[in-house]
Protein backbone atom coordinates (compact mmCIF):
# COMPACT_ATOMS: atom_id res chain seq x y z
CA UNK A 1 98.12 73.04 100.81
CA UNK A 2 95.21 71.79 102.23
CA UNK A 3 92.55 73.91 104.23
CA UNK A 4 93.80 71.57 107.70
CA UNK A 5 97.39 73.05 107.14
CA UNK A 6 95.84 76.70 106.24
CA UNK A 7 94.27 76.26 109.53
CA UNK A 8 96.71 75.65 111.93
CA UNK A 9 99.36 78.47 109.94
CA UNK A 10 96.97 81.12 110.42
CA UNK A 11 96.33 80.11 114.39
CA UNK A 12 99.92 80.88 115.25
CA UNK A 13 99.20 84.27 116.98
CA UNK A 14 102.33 85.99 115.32
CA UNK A 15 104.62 86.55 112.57
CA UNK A 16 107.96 84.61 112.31
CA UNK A 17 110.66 87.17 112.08
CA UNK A 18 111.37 87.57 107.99
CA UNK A 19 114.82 88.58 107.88
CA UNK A 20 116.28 86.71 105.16
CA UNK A 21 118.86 86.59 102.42
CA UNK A 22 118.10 89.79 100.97
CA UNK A 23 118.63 91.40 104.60
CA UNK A 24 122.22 90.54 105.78
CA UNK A 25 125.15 92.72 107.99
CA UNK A 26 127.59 92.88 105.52
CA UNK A 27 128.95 96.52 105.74
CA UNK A 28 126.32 97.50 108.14
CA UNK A 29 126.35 99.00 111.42
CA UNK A 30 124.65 96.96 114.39
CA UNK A 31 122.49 99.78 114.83
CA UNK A 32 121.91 99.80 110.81
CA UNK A 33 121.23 96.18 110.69
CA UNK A 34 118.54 96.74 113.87
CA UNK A 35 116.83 99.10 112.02
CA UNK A 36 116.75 97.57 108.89
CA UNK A 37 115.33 94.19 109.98
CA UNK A 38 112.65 95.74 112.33
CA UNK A 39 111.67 98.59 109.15
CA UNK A 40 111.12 95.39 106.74
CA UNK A 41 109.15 93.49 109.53
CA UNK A 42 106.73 96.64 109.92
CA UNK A 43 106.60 96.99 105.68
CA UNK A 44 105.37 92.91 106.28
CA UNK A 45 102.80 93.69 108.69
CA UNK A 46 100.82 95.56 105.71
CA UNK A 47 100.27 92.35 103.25
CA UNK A 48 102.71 89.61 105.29
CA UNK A 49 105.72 87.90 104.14
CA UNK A 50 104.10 84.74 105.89
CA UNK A 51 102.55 82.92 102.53
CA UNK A 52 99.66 81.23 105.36
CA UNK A 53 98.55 85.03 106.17
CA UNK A 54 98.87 87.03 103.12
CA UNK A 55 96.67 83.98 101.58
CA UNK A 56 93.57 84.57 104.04
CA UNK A 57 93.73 88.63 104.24
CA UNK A 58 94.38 88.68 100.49
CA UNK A 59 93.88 85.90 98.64
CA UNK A 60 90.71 84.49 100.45
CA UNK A 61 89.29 87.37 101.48
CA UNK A 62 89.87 91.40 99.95
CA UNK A 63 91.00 89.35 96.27
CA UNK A 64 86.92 87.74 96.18
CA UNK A 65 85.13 90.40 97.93
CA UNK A 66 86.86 92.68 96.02
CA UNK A 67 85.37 90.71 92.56
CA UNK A 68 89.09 90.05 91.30
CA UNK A 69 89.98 86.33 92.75
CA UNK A 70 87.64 83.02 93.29
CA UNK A 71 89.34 80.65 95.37
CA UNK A 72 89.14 77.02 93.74
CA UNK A 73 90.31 74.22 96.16
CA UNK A 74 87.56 71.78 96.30
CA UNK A 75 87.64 70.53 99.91
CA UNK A 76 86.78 74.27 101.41
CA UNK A 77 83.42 73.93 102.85
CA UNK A 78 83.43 76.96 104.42
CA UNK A 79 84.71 80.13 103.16
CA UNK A 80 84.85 83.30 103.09
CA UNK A 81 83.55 83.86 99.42
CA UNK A 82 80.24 81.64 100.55
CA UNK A 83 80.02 83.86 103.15
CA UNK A 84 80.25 80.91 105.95
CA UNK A 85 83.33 81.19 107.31
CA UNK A 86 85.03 79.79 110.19
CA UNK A 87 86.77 81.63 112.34
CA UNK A 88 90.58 80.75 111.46
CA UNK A 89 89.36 82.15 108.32
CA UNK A 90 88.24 85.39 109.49
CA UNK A 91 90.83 86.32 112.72
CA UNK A 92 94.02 86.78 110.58
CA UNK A 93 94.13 90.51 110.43
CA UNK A 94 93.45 90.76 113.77
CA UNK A 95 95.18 88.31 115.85
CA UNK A 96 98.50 88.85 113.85
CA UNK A 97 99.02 91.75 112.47
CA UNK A 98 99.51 94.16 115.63
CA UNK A 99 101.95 91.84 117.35
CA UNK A 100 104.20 92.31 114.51
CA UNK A 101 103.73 96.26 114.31
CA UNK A 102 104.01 97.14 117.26
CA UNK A 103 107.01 94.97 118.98
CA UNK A 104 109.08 96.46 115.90
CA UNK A 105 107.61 99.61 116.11
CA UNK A 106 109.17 99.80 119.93
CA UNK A 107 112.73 98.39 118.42
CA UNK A 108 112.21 102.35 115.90
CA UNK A 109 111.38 104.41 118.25
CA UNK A 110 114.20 103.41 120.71
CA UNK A 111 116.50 103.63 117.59
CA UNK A 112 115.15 106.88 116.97
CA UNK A 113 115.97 107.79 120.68
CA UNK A 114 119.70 106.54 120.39
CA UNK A 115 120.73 107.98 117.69
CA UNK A 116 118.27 111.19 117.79
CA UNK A 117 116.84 111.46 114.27
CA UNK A 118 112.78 110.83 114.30
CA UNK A 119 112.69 110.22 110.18
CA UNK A 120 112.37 105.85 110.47
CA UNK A 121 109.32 106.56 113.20
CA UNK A 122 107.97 108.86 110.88
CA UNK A 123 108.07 106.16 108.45
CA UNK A 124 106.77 103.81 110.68
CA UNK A 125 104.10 105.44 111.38
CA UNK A 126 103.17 105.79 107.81
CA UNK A 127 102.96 102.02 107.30
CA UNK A 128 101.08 101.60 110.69
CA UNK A 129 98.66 103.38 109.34
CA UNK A 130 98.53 101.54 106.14
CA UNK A 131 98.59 98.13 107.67
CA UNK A 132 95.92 99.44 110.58
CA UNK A 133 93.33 100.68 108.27
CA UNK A 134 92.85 97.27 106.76
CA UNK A 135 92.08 96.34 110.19
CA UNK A 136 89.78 98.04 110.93
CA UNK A 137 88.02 97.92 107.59
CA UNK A 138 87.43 94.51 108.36
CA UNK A 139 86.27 94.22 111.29
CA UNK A 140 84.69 98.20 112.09
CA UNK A 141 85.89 98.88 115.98
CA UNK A 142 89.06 97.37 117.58
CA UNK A 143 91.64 98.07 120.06
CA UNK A 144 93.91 101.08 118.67
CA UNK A 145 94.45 104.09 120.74
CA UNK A 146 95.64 101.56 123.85
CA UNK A 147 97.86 98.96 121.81
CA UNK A 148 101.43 98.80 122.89
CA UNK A 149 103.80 96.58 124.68
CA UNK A 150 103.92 94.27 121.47
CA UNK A 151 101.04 94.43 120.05
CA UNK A 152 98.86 92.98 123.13
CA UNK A 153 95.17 93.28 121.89
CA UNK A 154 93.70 92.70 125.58
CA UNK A 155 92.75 96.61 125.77
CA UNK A 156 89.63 98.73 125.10
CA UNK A 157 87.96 99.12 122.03
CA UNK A 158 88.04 102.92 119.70
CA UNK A 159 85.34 103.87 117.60
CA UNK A 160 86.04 103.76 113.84
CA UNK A 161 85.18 107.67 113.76
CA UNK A 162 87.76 108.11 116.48
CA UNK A 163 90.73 105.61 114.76
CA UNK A 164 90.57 107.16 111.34
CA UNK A 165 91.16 111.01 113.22
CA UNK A 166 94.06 109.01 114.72
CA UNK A 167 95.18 107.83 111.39
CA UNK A 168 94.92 111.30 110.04
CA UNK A 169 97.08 112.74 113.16
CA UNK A 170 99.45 110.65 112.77
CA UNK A 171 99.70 111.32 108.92
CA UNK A 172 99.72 114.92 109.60
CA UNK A 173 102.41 114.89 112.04
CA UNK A 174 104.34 111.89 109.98
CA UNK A 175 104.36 114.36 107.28
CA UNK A 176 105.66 117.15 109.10
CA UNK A 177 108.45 115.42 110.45
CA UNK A 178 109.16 113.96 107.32
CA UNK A 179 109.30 117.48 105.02
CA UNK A 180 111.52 118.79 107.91
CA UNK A 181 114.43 115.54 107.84
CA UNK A 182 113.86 115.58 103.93
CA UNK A 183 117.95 115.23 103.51
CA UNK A 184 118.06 112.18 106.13
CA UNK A 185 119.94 109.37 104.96
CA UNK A 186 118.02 106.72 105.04
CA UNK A 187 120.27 103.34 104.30
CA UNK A 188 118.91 102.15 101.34
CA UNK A 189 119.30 98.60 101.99
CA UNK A 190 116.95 99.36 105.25
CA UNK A 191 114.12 100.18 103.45
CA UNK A 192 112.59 97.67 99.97
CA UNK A 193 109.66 100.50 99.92
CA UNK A 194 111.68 103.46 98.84
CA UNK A 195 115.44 102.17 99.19
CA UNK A 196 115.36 105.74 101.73
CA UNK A 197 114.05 108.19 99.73
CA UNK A 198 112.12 110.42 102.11
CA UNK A 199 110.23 112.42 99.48
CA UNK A 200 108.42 109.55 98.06
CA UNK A 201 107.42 108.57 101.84
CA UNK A 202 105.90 111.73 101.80
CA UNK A 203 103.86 111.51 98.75
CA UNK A 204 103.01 107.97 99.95
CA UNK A 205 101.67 110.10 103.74
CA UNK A 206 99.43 112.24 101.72
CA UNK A 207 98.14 109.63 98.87
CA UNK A 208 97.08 107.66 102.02
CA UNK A 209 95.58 110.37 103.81
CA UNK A 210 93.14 111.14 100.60
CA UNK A 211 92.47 107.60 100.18
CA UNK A 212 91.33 107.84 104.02
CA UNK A 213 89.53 111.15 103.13
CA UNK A 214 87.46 109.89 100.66
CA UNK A 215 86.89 106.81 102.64
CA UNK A 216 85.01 108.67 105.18
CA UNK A 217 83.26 111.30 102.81
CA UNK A 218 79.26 110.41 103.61
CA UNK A 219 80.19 109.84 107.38
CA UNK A 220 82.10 113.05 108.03
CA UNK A 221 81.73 115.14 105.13
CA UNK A 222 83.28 117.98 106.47
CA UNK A 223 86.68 116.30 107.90
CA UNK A 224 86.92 113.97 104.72
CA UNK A 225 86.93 117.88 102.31
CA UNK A 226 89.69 119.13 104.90
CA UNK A 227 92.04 116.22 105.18
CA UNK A 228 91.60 115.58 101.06
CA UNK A 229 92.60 119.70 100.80
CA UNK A 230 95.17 119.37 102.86
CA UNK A 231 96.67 115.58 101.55
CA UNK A 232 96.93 117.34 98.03
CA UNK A 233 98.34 121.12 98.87
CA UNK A 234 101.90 120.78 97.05
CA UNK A 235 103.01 122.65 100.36
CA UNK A 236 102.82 119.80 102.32
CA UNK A 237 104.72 117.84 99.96
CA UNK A 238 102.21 116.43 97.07
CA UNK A 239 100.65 112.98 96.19
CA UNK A 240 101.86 110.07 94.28
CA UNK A 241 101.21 111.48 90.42
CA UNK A 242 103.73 108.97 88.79
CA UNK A 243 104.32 105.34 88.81
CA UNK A 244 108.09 105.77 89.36
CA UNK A 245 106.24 106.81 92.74
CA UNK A 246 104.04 103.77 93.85
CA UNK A 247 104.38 102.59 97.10
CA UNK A 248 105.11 98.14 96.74
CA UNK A 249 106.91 95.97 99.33
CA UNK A 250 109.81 95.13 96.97
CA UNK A 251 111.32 92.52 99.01
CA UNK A 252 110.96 89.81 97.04
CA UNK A 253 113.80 89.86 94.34
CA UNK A 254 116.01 86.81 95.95
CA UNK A 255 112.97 84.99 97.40
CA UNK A 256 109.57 84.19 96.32
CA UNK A 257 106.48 86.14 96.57
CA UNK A 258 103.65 84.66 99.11
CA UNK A 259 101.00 85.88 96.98
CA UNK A 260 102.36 83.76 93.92
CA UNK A 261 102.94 81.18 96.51
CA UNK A 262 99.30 81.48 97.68
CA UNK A 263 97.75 81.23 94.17
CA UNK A 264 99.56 78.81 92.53
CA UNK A 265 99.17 76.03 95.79
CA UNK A 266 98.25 73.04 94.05
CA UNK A 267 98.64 74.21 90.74
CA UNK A 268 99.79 70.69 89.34
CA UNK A 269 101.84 72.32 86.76
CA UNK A 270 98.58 73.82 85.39
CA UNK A 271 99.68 77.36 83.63
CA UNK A 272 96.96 78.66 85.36
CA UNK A 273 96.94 78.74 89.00
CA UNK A 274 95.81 76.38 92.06
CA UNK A 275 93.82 77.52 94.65
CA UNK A 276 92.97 80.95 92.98
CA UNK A 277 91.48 81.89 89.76
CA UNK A 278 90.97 85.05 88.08
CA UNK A 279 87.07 86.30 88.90
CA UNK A 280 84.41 86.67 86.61
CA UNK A 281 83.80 89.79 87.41
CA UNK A 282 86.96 91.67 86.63
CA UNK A 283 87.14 89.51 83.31
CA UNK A 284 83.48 90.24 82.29
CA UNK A 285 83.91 94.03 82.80
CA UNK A 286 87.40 94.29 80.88
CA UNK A 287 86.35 91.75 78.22
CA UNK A 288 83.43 94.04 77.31
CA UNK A 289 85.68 97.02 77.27
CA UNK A 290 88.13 94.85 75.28
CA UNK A 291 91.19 96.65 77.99
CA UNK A 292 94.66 96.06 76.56
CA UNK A 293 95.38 94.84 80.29
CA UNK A 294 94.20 91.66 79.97
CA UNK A 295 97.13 90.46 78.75
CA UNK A 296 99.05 91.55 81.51
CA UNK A 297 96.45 90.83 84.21
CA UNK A 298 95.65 87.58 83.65
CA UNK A 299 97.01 84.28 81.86
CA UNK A 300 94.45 82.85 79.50
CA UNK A 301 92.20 80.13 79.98
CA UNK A 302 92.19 76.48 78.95
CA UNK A 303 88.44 76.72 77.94
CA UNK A 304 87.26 76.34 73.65
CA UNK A 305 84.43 77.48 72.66
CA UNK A 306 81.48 75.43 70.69
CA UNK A 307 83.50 76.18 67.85
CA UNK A 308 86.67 74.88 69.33
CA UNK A 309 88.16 77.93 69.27
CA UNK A 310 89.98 79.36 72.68
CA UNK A 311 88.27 81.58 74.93
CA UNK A 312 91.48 83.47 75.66
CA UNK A 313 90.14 85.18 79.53
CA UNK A 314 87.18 83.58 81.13
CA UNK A 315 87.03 83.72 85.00
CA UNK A 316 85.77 81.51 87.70
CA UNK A 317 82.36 82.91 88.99
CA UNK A 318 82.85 83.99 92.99
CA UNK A 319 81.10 82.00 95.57
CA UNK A 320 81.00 78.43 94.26
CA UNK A 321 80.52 75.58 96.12
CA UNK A 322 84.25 74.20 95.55
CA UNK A 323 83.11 70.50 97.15
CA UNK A 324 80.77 69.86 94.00
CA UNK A 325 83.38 71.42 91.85
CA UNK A 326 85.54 69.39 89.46
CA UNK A 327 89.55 70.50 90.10
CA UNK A 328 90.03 69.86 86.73
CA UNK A 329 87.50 72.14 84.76
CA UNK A 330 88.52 74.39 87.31
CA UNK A 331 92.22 74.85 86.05
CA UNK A 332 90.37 75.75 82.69
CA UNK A 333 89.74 79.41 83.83
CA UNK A 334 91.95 82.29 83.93
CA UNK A 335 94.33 82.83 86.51
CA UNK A 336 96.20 85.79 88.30
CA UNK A 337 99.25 86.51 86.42
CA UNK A 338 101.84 86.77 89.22
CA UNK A 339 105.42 86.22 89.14
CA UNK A 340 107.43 84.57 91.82
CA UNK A 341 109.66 87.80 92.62
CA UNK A 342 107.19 90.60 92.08
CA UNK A 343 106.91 93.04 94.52
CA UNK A 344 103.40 93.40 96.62
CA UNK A 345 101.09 96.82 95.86
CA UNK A 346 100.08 99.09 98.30
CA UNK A 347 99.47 101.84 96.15
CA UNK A 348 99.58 103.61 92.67
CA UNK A 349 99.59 107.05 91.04
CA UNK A 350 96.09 105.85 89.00
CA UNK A 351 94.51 105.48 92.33
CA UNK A 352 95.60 109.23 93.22
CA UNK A 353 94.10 110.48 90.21
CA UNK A 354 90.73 108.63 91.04
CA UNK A 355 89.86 109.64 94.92
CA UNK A 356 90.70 113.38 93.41
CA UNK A 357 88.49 112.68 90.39
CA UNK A 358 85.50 111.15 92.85
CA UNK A 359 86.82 114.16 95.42
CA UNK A 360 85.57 116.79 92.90
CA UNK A 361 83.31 115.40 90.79
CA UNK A 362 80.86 113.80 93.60
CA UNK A 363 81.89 115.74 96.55
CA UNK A 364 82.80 118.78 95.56
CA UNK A 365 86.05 119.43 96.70
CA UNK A 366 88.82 121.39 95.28
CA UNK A 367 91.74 119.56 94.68
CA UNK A 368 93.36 121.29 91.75
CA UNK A 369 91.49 120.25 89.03
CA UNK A 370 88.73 119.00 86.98
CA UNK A 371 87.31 115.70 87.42
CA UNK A 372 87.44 114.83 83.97
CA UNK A 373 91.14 115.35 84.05
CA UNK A 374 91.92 113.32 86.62
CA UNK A 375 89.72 110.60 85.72
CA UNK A 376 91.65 110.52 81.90
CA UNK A 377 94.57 110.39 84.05
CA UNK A 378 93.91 107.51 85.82
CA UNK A 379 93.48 105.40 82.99
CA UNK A 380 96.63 106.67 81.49
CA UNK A 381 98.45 105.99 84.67
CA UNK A 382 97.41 102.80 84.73
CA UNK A 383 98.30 102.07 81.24
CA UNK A 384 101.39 103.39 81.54
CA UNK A 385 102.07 100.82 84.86
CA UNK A 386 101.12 97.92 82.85
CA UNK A 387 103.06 98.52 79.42
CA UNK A 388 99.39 98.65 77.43
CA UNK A 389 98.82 100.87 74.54
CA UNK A 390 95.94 102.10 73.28
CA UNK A 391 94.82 104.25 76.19
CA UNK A 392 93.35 106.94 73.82
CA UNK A 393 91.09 104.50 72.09
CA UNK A 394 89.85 103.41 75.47
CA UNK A 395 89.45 106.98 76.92
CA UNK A 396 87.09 107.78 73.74
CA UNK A 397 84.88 104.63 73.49
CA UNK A 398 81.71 105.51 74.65
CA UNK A 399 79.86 102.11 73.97
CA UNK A 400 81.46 99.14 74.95
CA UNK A 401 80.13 97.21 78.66
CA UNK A 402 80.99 94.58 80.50
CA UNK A 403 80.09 91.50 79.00
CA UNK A 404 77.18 88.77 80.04
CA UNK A 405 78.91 86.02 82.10
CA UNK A 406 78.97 82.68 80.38
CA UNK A 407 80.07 79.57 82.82
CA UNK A 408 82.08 77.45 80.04
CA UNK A 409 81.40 74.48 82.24
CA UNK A 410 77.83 74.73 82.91
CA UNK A 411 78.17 74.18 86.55
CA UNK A 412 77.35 78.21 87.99
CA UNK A 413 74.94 79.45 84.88
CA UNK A 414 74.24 83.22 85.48
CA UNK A 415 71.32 85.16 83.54
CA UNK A 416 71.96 89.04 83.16
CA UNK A 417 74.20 92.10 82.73
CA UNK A 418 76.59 93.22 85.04
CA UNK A 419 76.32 96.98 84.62
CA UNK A 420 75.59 98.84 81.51
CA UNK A 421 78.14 101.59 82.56
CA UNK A 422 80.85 102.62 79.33
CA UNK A 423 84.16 104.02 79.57
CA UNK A 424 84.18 107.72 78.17
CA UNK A 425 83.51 110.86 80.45
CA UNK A 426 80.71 112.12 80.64
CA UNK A 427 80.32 116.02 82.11
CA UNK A 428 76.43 115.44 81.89
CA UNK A 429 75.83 112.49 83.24
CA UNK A 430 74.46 112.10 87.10
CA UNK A 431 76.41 112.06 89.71
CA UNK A 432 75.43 108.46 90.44
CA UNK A 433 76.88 107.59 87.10
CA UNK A 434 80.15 109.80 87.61
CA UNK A 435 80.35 107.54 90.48
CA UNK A 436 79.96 104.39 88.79
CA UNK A 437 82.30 105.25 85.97
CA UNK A 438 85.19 106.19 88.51
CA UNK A 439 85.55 103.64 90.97
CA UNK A 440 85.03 101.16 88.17
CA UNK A 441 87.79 102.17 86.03
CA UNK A 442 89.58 102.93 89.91
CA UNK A 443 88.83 99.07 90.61
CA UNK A 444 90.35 97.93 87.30
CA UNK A 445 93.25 99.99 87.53
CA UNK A 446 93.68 98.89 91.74
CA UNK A 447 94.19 95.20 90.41
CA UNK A 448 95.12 92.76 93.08
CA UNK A 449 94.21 95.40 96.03
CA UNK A 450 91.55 93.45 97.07
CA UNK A 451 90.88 94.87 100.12
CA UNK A 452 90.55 98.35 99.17
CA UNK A 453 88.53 97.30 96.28
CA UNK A 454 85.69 95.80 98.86
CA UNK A 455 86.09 99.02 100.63
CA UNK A 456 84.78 101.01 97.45
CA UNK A 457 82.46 98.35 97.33
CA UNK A 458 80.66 98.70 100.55
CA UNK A 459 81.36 102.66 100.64
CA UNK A 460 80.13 103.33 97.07
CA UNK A 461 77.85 100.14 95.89
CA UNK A 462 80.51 99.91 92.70
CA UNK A 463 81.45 98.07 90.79
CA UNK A 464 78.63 96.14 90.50
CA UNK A 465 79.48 92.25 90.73
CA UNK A 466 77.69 89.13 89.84
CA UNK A 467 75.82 87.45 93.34
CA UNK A 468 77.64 84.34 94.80
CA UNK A 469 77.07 81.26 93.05
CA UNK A 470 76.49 79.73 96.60
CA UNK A 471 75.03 81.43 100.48
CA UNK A 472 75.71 80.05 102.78
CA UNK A 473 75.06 83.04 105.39
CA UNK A 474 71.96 81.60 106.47
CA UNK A 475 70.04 84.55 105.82
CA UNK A 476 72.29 87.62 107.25
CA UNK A 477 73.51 88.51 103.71
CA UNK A 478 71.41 88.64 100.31
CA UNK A 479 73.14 86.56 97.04
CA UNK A 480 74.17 90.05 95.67
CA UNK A 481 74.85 91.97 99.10
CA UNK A 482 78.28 92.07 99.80
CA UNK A 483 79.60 91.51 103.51
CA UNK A 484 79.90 94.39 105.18
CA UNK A 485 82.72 93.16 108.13
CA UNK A 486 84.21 90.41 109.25
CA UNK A 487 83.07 88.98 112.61
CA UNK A 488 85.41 89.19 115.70
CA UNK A 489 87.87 86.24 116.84
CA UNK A 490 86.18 84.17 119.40
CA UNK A 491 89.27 84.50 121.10
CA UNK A 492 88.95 88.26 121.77
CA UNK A 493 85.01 86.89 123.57
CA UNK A 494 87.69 85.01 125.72
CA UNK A 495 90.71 87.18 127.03
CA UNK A 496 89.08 90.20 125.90
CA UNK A 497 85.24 89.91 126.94
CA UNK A 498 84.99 92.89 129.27
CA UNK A 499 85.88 95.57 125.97
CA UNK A 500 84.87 93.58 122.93
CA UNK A 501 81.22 93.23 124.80
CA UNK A 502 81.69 97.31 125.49
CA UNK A 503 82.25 98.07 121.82
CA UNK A 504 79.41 95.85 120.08
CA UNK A 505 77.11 97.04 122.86
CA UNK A 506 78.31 100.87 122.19
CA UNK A 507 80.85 101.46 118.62
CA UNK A 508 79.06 97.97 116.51
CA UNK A 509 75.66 99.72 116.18
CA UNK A 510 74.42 96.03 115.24
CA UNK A 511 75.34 92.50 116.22
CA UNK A 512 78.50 90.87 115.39
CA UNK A 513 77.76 89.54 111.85
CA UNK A 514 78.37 90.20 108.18
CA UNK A 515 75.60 92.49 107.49
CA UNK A 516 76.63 94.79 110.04
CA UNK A 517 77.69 97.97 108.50
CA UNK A 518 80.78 100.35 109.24
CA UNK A 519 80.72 103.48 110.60
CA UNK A 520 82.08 104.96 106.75
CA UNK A 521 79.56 102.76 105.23
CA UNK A 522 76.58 104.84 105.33
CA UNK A 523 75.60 105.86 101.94
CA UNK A 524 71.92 105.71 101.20
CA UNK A 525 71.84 104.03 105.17
């Protein structure tokens, strides 16, 4: 597809309805059928349906700033990996996410009114709050508090400390709601999450919550150790502590993915990928740590070494300058291994046991265990969720690091090491390295969540990632300074002027650029 057509898909302002063959009456109820389509339009308002939009939010921008994609089209002059975006790069999450949420959000809580049961609001509410956070983790301050009526953005501005105690009210009283209806019957066929199981909706509430607590740990200490506490008290239900528990969108079984879609756009029948290629980064750190995942993670290159022997992973280095980039070398590199009908992530038990293991080991809080525990169990959750062996080996090796990146083609040369962190625990080590070690093995083990990945990334400083081959920020960002937010839509300077002007001036706390940081982003600030 070329960038033209990307263009004008993601300026539509708002999601085509995605009812489709999986989603049909049959035996259903009106009512059932209502419920259904407007509960699978809110799960699409997370990562979307739409292959146009879940390409920019995921593919073009959390997948590279997140070190595990590099977009490859040659004809992109401006991206978001060069850090020179345009804007119908950039106003995705924004413009079209809430119109979606929130007009099907109405059609739930006037079903919940009808029919007087509040358990699909509940759940609603849960995946508001998952698709909302990605908002505003792009972006810092936007409309929240005031949207309604469809999704209408032309209202005032909250504070990123103020949206995130939203998020964590609504959690909270999601949760409640949801322990007290646990024997609702959900339809099954109204819900490709948790086909209606309301206990795993629950554990999804609180794995979010902590994931939100630990977001916000060197910004509101205090609040992050209370709302992590309370996310993993088995009284209010527990966290996700087994993969038969993740949270994915698994809608795609009769159709097609859009994130296989994305990747694989002019692909040419290369095996693989099109417009995205496995990173360097991700491949340099589990190369060096020679991670049974690989195989499952990424399909092997096309690249032979000066011996003529393969280089089975090798990744495309982030941030080239794709119009001085030949398409063909660049099907050489690894791509993402996606397949047409798998489901999209939100979230996975191996992510649990990390926030709890950077919870207690950096922040001190209690949540029911040793950090060392549920670090180990992270990797072995994640192990587990991609069929690899060998997790004990891993867990013990106390020597291997990422690899040196090598540019097979010559074109993005890089000199130096990418970190010299290893994999085994160590109870001695600084806290700075504790750190390191956890969101690093939390980073490989969150595979294809790019956006939460640059989260870590900005919150923590880890992983560490090779600079961008290219900058073209002008200045505002450093080679090896990732961006910090994503600039507003220029539309918002148009029908919105009076609070967008109000929040830069007052919530921002800088100008409306890349390098401006996020209120949660204040470690070592």
């Amino acid at each position: 597809m070329s960038a033209a057509a990307l263009s004008m898909a993601a300026c539509t302002g708002a999601y085509e309805d995605i009812n489709s063959e999986p989603y049909t009456p049959g035996d259903l109820t009106a009512d059932d059928y209502a419920l259904g389509s407007a509960l699978n339009n809110i799960a699409g308002s997370v990562v979307s349906a739409d292959v146009n939009k879940a390409q920019f939010t995921d593919c073009l921008l959390g997948g590279p700033l997140g070190g595990y994609f590099s977009p490859a089209k040659q004809g992109w002059n401006n991206s978001i990996q060069t850090y020179d975006p345009t804007d119908d790069w950039t106003k995705v999450f924004m413009i079209d996410v809430p119109p979606t949420l929130y007009s099907n959000l109405t059609m739930i809580k006037n079903f919940c009114e009808v029919n007087g049961t509040p358990v699909p609001e509940a759940i609603a509410t849960v995946v508001k709050v998952a698709s909302m956070h990605r908002v505003t983790d792009t972006y810092g301050p936007i409309p929240y508090s005031a949207i309604e009526n469809g999704g209408n953005l032309n209202t005032y501005y909250d504070s990123v400390e103020k949206i995130y105690d939203l998020f964590f009210k609504d959690l909270t009283d999601a949760v409640k709601v949801l322990n007290d209806n646990r024997g609702y019957a959900l339809s099954a066929s109204a819900d490709f999450v948790y086909h209606g199981d309301v206990s795993k909706w629950i554990r999804f509430a609180n794995s979010l919550k902590l994931r939100l607590a630990i977001r916000i740990a060197y910004a509101a200490p205090e609040k992050a150790r209370a709302m992590a506490q309370e996310a993993v008290d088995p009284a209010n239900g527990g966290v996700i502590e087994s993969n038969a528990d993740n949270a994915a969108w698994n809608y795609f079984a009769t159709s097609e993915s859009p994130l296989y879609t994305a990747v694989n756009y002019n692909a040419n029948g290369s095996s693989t990928g099109g417009d995205t290629h496995a990173a360097a980064d991700i491949i340099c750190y589990m190369n060096g740590y020679k991670d049974p995942r690989r195989a499952a993670y990424f399909s092997e290159s096309l690249w032979k070494d000066a011996d003529n022997k393969p280089i089975p992973f090798i990744g495309q280095r982030r941030g080239i300058r794709n119009p001085t980039y030949n398409t063909e070398w660049g099907f050489n590199f690894s791509g993402v291994k996606i397949s047409a009908n798998d489901p999209i992530k939100w979230f996975n038990a191996a992510e649990t046991a990390f926030l709890r293991a950077e919870g207690t080991a950096i922040f001190g809080f209690d949540l029911g265990g040793t950090a060392e525990q549920f670090y180990n169990d992270g990797i072995r959750l994640s192990f587990e969720q991609y069929g690899a062996s060998g997790a004990e080996e891993y867990l013990a090796d106390n020597t291997s690091r990422p690899e040196a990146y090598v540019d097979p083609s010559g074109m993005n040369p890089w000199n130096g090491s990418l970190s010299t962190i290893t994999i085994k625990w160590d109870d001695n080590a600084t806290k700075e390295e504790k750190q390191e070690r956890i969101i690093t093995q939390k980073w490989i083990a969150n595979w294809m969540i790019g956006n939460e990945a640059w989260a870590d990334l900005r919150r923590t400083g880890y992983p560490k990632l090779l600079p961008v081959a290219y900058n073209g920020s002008g200045g505002i960002l450093a080679d090896d300074q990732t961006p910090a937010r994503m600039k507003y839509p220029e539309q918002e300077y148009t029908n919105n002027a009076a609070n967008i002007n109000y929040a830069v001036a007052n919530y921002l706390n800088g100008p409306d650029n890349m390098a401006t940081r996020i209120w949660w982003d204040c470690k070592n600030k």
